[in-house]
PDB file of N, CA and C in Angstrom:
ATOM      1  N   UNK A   1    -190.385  11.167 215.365  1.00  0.00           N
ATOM      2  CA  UNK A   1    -189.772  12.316 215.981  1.00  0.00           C
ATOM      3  C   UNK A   1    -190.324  13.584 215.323  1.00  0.00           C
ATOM      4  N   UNK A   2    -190.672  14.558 216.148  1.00  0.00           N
ATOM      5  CA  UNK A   2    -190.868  15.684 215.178  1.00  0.00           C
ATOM      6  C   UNK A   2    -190.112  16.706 214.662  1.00  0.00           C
ATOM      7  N   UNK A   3    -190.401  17.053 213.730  1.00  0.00           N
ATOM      8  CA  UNK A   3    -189.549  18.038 212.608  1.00  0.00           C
ATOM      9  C   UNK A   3    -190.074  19.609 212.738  1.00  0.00           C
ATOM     10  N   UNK A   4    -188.697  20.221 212.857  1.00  0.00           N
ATOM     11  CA  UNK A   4    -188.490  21.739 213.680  1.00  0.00           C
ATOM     12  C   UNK A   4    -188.734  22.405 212.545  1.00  0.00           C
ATOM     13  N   UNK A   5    -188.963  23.287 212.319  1.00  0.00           N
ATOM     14  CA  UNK A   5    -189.109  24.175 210.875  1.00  0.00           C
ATOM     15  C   UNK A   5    -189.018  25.568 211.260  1.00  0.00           C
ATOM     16  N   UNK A   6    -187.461  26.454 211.352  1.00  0.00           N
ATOM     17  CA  UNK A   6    -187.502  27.567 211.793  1.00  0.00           C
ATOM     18  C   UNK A   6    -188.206  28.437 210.217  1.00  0.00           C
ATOM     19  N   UNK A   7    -189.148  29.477 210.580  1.00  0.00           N
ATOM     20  CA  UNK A   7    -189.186  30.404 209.595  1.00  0.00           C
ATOM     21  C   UNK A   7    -189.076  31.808 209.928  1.00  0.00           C
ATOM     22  N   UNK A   8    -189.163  32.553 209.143  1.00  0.00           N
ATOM     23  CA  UNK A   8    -188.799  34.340 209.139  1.00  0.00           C
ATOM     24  C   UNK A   8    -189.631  34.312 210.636  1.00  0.00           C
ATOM     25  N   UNK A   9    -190.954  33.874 210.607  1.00  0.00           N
ATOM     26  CA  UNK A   9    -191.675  35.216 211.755  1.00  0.00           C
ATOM     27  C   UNK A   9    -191.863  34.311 212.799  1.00  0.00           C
ATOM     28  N   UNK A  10    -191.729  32.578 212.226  1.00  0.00           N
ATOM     29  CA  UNK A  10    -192.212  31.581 213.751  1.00  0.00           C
ATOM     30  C   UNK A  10    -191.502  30.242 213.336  1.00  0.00           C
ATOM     31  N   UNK A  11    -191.773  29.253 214.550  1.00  0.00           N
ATOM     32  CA  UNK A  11    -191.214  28.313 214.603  1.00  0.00           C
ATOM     33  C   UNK A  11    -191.921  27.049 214.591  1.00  0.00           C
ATOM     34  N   UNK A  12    -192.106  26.149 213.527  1.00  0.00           N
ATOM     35  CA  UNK A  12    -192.868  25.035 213.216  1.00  0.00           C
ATOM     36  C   UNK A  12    -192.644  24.005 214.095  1.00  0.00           C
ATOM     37  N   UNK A  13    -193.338  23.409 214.456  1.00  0.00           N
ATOM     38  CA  UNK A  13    -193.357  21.539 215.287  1.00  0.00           C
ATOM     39  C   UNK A  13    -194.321  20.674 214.758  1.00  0.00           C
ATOM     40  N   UNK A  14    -194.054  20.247 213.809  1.00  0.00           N
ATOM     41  CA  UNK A  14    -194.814  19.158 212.930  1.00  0.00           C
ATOM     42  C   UNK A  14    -194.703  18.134 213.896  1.00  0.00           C
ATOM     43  N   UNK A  15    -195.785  17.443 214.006  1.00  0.00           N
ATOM     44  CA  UNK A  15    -195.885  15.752 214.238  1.00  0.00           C
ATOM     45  C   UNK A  15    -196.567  15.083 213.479  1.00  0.00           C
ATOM     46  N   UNK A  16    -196.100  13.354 213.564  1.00  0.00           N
ATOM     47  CA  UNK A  16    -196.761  12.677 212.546  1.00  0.00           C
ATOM     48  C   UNK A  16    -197.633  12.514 213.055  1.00  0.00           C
ATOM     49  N   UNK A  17    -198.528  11.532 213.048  1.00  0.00           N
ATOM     50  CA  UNK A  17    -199.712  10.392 213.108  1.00  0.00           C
ATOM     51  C   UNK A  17    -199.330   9.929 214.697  1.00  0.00           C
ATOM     52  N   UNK A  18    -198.387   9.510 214.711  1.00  0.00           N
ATOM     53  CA  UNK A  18    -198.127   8.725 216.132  1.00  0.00           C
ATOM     54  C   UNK A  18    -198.241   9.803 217.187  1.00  0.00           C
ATOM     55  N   UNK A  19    -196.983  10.528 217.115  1.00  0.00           N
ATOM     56  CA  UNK A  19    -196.833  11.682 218.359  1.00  0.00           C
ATOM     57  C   UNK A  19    -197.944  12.579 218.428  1.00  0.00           C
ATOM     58  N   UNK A  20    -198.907  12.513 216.874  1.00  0.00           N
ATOM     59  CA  UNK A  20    -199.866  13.634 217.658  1.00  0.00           C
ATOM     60  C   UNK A  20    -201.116  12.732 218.070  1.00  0.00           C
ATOM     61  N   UNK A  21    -200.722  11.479 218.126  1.00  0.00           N
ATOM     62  CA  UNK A  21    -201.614  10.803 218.848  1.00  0.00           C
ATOM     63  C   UNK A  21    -201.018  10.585 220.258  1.00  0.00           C
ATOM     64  N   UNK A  22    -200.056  10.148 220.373  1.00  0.00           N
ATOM     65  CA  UNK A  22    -199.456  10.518 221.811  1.00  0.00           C
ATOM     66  C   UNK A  22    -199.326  12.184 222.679  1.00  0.00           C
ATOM     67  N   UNK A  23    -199.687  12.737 222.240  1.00  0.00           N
ATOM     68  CA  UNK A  23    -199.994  14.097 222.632  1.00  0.00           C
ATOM     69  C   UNK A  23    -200.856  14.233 222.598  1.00  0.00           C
ATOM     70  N   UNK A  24    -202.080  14.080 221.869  1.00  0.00           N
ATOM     71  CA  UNK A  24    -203.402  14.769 221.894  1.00  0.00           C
ATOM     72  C   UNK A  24    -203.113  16.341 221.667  1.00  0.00           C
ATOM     73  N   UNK A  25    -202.566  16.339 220.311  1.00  0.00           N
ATOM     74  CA  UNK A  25    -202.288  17.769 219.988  1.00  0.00           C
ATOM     75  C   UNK A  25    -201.660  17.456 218.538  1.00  0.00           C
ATOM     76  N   UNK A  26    -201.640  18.685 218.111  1.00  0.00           N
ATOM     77  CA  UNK A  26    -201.769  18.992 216.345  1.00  0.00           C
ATOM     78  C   UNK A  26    -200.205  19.669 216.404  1.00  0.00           C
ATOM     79  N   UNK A  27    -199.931  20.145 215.363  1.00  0.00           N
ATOM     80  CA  UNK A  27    -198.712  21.268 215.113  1.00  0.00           C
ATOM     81  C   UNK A  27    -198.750  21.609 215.782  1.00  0.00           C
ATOM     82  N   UNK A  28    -197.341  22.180 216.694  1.00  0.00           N
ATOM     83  CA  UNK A  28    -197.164  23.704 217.282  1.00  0.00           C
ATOM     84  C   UNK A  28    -196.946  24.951 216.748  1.00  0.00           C
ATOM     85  N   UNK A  29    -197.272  25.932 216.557  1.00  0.00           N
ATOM     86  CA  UNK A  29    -196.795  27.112 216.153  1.00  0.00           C
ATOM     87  C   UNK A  29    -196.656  28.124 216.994  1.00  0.00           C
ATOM     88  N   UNK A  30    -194.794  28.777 217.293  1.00  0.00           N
ATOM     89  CA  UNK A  30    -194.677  29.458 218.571  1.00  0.00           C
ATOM     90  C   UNK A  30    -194.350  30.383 217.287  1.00  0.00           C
ATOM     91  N   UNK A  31    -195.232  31.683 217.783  1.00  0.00           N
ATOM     92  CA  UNK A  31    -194.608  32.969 217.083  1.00  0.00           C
ATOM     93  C   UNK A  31    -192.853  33.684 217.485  1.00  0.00           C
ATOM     94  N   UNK A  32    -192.295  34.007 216.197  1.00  0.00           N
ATOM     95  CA  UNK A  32    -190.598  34.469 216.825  1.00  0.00           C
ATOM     96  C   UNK A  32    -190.795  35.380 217.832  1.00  0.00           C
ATOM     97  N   UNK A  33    -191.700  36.200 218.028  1.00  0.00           N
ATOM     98  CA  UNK A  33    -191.480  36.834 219.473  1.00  0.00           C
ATOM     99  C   UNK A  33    -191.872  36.366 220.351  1.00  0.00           C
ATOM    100  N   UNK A  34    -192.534  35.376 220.612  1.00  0.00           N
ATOM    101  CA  UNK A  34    -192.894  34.771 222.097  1.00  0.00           C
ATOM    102  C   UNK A  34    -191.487  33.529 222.213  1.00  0.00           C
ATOM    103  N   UNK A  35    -190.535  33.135 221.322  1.00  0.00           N
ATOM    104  CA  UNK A  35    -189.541  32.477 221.592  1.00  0.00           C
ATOM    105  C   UNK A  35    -188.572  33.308 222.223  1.00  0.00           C
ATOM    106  N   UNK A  36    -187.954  32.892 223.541  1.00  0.00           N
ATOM    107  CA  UNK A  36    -187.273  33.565 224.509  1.00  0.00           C
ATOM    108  C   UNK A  36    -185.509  33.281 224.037  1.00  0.00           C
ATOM    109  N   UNK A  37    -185.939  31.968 223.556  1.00  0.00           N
ATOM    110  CA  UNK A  37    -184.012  30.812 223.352  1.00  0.00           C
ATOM    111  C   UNK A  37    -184.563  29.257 223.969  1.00  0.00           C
ATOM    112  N   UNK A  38    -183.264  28.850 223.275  1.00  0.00           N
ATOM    113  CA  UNK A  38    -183.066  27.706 223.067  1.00  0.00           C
ATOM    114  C   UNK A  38    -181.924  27.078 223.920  1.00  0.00           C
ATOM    115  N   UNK A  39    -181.933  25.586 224.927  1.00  0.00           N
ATOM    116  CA  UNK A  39    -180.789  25.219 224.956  1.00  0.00           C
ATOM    117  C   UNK A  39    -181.193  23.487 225.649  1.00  0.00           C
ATOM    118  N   UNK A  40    -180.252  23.066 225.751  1.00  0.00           N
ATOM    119  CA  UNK A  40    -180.290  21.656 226.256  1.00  0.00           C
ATOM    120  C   UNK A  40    -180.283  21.886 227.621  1.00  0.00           C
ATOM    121  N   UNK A  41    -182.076  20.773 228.059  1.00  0.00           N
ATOM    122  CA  UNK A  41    -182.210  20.396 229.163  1.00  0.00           C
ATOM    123  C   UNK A  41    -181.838  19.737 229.981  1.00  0.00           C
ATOM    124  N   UNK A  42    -182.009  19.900 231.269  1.00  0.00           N
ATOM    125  CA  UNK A  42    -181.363  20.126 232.335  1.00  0.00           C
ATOM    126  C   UNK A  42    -181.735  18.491 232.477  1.00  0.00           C
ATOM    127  N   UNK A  43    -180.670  17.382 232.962  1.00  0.00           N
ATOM    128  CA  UNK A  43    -181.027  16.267 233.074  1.00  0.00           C
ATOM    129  C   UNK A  43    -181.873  15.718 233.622  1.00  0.00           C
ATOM    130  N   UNK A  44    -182.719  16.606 234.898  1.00  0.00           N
ATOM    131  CA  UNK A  44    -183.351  16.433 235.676  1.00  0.00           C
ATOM    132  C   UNK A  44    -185.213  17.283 235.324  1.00  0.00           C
ATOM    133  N   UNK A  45    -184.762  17.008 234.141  1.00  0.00           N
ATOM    134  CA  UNK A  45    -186.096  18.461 233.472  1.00  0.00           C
ATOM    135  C   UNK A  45    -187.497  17.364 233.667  1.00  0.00           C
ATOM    136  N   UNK A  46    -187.593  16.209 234.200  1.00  0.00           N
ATOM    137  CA  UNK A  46    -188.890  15.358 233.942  1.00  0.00           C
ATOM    138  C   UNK A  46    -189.586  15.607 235.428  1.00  0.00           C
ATOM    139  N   UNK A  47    -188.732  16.246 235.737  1.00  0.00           N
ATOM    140  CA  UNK A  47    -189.156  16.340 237.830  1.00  0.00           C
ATOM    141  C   UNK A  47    -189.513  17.860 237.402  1.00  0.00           C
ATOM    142  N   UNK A  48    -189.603  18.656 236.554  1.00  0.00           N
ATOM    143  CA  UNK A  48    -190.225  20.066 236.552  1.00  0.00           C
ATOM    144  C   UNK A  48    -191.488  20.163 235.776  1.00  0.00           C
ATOM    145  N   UNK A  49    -191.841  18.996 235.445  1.00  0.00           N
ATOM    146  CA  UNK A  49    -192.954  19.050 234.524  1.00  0.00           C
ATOM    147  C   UNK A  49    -195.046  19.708 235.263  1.00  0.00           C
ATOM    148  N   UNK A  50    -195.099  18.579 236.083  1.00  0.00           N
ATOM    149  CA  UNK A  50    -196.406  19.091 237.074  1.00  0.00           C
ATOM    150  C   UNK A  50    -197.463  17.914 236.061  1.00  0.00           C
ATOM    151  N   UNK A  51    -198.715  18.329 236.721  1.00  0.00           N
ATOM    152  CA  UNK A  51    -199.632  16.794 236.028  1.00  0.00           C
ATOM    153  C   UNK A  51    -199.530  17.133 234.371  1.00  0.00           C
ATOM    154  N   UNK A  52    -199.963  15.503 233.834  1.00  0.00           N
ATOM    155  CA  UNK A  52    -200.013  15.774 232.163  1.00  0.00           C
ATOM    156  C   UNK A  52    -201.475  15.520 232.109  1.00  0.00           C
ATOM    157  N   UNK A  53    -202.009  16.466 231.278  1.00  0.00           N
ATOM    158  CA  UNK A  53    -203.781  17.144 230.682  1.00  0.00           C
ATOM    159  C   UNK A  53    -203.442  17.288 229.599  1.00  0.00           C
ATOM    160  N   UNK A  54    -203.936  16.656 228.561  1.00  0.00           N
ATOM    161  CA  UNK A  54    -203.884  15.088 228.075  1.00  0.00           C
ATOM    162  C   UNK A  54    -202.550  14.920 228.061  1.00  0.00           C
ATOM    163  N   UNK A  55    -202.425  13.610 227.262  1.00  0.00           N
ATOM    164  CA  UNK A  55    -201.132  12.667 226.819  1.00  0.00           C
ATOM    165  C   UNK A  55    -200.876  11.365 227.217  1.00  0.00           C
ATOM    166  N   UNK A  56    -199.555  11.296 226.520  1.00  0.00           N
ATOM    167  CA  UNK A  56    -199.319   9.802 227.213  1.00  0.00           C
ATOM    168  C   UNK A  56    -198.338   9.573 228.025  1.00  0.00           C
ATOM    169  N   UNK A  57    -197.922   8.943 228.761  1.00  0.00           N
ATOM    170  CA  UNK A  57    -196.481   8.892 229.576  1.00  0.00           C
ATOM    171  C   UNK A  57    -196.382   7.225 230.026  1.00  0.00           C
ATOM    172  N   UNK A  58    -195.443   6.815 229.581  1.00  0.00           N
ATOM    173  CA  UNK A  58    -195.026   4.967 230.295  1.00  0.00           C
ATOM    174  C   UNK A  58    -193.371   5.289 230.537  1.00  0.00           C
ATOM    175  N   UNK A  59    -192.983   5.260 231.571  1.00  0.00           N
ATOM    176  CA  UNK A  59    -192.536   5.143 232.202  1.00  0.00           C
ATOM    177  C   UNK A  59    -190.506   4.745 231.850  1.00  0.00           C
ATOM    178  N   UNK A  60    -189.793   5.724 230.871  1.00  0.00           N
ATOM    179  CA  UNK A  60    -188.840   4.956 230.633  1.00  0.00           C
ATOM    180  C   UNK A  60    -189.190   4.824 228.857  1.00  0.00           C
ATOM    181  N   UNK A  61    -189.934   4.933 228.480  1.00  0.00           N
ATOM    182  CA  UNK A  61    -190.757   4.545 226.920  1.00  0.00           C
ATOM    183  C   UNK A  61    -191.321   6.306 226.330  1.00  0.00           C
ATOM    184  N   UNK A  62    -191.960   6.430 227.068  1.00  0.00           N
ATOM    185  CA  UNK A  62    -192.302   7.887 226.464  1.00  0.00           C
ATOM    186  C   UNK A  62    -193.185   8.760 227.191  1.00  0.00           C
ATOM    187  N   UNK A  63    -192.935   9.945 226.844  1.00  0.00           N
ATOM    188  CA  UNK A  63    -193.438  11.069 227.765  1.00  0.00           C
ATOM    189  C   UNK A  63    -194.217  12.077 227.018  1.00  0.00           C
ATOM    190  N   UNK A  64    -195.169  12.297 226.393  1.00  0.00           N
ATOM    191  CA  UNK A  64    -195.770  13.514 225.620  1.00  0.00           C
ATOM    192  C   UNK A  64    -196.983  13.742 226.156  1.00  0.00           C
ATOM    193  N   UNK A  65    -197.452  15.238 225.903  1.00  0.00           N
ATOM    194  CA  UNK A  65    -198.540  15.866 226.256  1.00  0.00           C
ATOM    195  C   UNK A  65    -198.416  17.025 226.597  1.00  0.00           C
ATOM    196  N   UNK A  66    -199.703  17.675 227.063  1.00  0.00           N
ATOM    197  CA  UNK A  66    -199.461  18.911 227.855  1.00  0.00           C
ATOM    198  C   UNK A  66    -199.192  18.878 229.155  1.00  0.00           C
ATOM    199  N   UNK A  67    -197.935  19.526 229.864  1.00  0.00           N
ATOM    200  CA  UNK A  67    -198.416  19.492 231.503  1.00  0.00           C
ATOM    201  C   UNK A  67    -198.519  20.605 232.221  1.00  0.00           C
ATOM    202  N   UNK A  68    -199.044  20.860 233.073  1.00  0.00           N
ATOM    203  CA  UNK A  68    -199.878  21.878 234.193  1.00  0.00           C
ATOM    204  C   UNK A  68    -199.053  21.761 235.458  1.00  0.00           C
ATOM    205  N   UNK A  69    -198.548  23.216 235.523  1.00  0.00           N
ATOM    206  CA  UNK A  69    -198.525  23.305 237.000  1.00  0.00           C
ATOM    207  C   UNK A  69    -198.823  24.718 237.434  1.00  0.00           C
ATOM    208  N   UNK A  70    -199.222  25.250 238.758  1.00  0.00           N
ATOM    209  CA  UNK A  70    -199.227  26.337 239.391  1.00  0.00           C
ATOM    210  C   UNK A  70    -198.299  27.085 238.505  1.00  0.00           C
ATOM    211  N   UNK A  71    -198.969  28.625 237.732  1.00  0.00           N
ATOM    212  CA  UNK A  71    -197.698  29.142 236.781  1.00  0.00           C
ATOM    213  C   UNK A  71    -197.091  28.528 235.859  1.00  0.00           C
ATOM    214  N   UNK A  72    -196.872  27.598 235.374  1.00  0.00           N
ATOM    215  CA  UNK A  72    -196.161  27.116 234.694  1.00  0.00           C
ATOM    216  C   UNK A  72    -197.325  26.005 233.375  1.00  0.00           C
ATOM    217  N   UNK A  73    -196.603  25.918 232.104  1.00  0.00           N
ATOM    218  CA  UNK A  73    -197.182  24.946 231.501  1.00  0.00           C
ATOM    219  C   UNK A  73    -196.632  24.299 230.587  1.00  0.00           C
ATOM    220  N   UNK A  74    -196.288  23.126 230.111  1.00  0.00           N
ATOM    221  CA  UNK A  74    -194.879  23.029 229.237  1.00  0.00           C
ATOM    222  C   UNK A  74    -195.487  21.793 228.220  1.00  0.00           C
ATOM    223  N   UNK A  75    -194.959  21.882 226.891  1.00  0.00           N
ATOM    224  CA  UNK A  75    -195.883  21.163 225.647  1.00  0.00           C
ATOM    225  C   UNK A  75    -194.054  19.927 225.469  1.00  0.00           C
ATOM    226  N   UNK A  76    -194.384  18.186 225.646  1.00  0.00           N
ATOM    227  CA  UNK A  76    -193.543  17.340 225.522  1.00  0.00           C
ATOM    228  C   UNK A  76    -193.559  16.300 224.317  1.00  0.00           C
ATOM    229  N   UNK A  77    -192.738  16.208 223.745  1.00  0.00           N
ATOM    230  CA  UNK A  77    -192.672  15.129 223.023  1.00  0.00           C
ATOM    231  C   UNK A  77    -191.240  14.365 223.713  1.00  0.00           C
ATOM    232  N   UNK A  78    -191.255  13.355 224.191  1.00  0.00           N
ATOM    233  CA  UNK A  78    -190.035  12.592 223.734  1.00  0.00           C
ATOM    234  C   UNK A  78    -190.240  10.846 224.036  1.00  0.00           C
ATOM    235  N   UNK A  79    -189.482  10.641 223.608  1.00  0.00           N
ATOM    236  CA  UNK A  79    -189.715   8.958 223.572  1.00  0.00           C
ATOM    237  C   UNK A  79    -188.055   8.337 223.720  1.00  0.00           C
ATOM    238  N   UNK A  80    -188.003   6.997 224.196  1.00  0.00           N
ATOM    239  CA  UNK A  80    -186.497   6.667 224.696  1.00  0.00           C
ATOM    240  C   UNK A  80    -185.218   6.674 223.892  1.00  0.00           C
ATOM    241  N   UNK A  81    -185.584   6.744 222.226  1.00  0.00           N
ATOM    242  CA  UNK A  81    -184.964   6.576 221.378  1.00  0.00           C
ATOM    243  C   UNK A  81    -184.284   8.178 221.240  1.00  0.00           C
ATOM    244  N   UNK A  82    -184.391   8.998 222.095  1.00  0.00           N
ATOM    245  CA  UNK A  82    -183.892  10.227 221.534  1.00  0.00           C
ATOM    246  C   UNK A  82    -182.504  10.402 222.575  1.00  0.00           C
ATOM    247  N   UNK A  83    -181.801  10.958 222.136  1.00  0.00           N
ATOM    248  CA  UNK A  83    -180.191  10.929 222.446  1.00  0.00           C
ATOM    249  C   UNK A  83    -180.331  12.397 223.656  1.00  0.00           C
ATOM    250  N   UNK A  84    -180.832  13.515 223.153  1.00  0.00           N
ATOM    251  CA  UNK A  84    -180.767  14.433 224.179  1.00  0.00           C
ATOM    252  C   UNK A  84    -182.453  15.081 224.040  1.00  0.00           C
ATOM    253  N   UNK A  85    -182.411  15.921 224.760  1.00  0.00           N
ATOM    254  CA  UNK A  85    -183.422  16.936 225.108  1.00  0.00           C
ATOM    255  C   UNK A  85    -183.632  18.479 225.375  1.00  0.00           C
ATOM    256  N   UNK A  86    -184.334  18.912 223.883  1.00  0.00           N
ATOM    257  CA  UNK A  86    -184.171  20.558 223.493  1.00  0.00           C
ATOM    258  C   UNK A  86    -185.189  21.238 224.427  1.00  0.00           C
ATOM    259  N   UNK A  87    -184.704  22.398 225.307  1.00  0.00           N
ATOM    260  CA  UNK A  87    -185.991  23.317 225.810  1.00  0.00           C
ATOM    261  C   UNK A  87    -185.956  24.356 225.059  1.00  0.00           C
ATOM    262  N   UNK A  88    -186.975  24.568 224.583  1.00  0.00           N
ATOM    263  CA  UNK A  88    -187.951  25.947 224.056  1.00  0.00           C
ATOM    264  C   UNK A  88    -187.647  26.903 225.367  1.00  0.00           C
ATOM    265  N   UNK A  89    -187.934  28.059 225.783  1.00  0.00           N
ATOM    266  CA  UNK A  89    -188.655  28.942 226.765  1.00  0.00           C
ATOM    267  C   UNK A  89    -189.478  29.726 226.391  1.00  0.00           C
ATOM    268  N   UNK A  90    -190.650  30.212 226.374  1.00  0.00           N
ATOM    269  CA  UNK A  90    -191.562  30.653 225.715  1.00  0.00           C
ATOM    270  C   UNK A  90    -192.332  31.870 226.717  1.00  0.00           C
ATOM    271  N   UNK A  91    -192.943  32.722 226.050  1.00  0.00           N
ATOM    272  CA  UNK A  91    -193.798  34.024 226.928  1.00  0.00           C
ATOM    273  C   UNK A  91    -195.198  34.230 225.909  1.00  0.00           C
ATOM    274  N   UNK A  92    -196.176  34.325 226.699  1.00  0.00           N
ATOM    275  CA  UNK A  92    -196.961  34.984 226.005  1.00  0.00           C
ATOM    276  C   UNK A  92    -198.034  33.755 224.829  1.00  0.00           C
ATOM    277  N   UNK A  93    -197.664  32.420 225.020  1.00  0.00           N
ATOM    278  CA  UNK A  93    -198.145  31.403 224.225  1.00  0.00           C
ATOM    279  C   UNK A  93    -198.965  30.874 225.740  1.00  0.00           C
ATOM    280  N   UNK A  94    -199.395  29.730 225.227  1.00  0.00           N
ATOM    281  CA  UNK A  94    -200.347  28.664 226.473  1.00  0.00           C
ATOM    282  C   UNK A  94    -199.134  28.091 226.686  1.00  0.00           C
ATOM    283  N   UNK A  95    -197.915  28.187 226.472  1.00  0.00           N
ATOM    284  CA  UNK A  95    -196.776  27.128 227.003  1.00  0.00           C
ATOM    285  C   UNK A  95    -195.623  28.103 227.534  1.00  0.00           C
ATOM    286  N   UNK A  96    -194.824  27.792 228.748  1.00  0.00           N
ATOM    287  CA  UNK A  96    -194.088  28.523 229.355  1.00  0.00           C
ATOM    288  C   UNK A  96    -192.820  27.659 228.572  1.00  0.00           C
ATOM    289  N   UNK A  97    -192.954  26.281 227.818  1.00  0.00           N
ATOM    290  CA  UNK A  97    -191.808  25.783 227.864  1.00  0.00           C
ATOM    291  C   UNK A  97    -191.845  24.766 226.874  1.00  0.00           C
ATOM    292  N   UNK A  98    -191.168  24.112 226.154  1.00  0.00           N
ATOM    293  CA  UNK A  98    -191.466  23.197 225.266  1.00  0.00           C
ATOM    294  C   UNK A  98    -190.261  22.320 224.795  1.00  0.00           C
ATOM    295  N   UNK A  99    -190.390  20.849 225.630  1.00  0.00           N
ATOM    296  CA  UNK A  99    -189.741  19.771 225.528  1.00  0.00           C
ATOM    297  C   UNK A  99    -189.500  19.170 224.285  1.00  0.00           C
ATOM    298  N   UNK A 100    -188.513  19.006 223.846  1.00  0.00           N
ATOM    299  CA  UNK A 100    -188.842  18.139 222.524  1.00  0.00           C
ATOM    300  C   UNK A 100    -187.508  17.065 222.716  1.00  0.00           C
ATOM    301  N   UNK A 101    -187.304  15.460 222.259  1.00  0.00           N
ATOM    302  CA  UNK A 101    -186.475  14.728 222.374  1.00  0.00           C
ATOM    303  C   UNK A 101    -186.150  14.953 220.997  1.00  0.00           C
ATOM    304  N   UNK A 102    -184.546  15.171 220.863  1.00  0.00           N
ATOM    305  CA  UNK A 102    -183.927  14.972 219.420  1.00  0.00           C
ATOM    306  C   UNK A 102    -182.776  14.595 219.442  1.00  0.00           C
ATOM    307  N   UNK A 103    -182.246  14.320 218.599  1.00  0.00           N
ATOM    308  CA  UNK A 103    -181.113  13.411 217.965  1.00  0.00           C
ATOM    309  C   UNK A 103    -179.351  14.225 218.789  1.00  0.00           C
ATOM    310  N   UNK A 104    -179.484  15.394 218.274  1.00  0.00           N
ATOM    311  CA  UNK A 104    -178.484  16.812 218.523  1.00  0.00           C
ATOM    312  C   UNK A 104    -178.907  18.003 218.896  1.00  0.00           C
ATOM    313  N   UNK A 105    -179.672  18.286 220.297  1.00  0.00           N
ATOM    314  CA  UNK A 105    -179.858  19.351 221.600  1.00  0.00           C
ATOM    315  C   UNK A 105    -179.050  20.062 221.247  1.00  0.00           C
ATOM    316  N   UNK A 106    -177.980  20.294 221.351  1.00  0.00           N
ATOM    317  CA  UNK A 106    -176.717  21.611 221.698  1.00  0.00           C
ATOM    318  C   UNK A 106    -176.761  22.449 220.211  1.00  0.00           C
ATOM    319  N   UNK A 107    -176.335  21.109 218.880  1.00  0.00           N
ATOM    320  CA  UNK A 107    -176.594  22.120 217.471  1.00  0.00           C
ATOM    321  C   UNK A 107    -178.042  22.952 217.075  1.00  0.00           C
ATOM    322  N   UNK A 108    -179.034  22.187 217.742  1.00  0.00           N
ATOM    323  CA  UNK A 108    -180.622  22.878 217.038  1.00  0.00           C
ATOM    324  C   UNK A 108    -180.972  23.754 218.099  1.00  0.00           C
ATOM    325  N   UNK A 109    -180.326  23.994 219.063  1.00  0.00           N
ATOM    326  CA  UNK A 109    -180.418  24.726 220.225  1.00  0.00           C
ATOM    327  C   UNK A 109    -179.519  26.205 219.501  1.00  0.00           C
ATOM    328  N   UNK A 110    -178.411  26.105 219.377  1.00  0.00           N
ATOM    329  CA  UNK A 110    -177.931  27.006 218.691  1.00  0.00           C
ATOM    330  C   UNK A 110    -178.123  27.479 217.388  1.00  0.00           C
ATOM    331  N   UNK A 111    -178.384  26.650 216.243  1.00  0.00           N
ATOM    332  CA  UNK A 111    -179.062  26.893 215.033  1.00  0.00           C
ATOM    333  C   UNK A 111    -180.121  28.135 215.199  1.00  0.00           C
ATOM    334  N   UNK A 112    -181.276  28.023 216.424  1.00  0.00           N
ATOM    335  CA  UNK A 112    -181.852  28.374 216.827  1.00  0.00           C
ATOM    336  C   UNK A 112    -182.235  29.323 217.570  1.00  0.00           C
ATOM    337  N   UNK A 113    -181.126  29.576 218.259  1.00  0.00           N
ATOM    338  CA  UNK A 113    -180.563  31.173 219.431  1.00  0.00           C
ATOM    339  C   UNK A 113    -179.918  31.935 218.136  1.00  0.00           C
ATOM    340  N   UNK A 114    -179.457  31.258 217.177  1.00  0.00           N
ATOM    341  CA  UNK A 114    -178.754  32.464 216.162  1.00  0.00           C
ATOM    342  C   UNK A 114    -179.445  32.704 215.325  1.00  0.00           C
ATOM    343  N   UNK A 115    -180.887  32.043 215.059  1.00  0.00           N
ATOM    344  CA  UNK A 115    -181.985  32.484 214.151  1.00  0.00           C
ATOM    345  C   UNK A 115    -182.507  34.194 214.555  1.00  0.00           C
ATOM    346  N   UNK A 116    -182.553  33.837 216.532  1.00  0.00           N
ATOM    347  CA  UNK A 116    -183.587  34.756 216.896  1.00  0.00           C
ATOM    348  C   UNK A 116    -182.218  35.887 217.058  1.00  0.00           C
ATOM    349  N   UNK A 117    -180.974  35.915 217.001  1.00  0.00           N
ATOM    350  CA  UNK A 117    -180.214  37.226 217.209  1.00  0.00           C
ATOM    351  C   UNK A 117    -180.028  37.924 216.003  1.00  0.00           C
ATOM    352  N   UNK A 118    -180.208  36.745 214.517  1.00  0.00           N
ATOM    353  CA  UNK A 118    -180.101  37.451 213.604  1.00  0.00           C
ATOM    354  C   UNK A 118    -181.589  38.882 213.282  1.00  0.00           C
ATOM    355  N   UNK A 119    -182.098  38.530 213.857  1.00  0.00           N
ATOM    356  CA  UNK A 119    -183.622  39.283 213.745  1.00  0.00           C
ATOM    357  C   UNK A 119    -183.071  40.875 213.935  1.00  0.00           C
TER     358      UNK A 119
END
């Protein structure tokens, strides 16, 4: 699973070995001003995605990569073992949006909206 790392000016997305092999992608680093907020996705958030360029996806098992659509572009990690699902919203990065599967959506979602109001 990957590990969130809020700091003063940006927001870390470490992956291990596995997920950034299932992604075909390294760290994320979203600068604090291109982060818009945080909150738990919409149950139906796998039907907004558009094609995945690279990654991996099976079906029920796991979903990561980049995906593409008209306007839109959104960076995924999740795999079946994760309980809910955090959206990023993002401006101004290569990603309009950023999926991540974790344990507790609603607390790191808010942890997270009160990082960027304390600013």
């Amino acid at each position: 699973m990957p590990t969130i790392e809020l700091k003063d000016d940006e927001l870390v997305i470490r992956l291990s070995f596995w997920p950034r092999l299932a992604c075909v992608h390294g760290d994320v680093h979203i600068p604090a001003t291109s982060l818009r907020g945080a909150l738990v996705a919409d149950p139906n958030w796998v039907k907004t995605l558009g094609f995945r360029i690279p990654g991996t996806a099976l079906p029920w098992v796991i979903i990561a990569g980049t995906y593409i659509k008209p306007k839109d572009s959104a960076f995924v990690y999740w795999t079946r073992r994760n309980k809910t699902v955090l959206q990023l919203n993002l401006s101004g990065r290569p990603y309009n949006r950023v999926f991540l599967g974790v344990d507790d959506a609603a607390a790191l979602a808010d942890q997270i909206n009160d990082a960027l109001t304390a600013c």
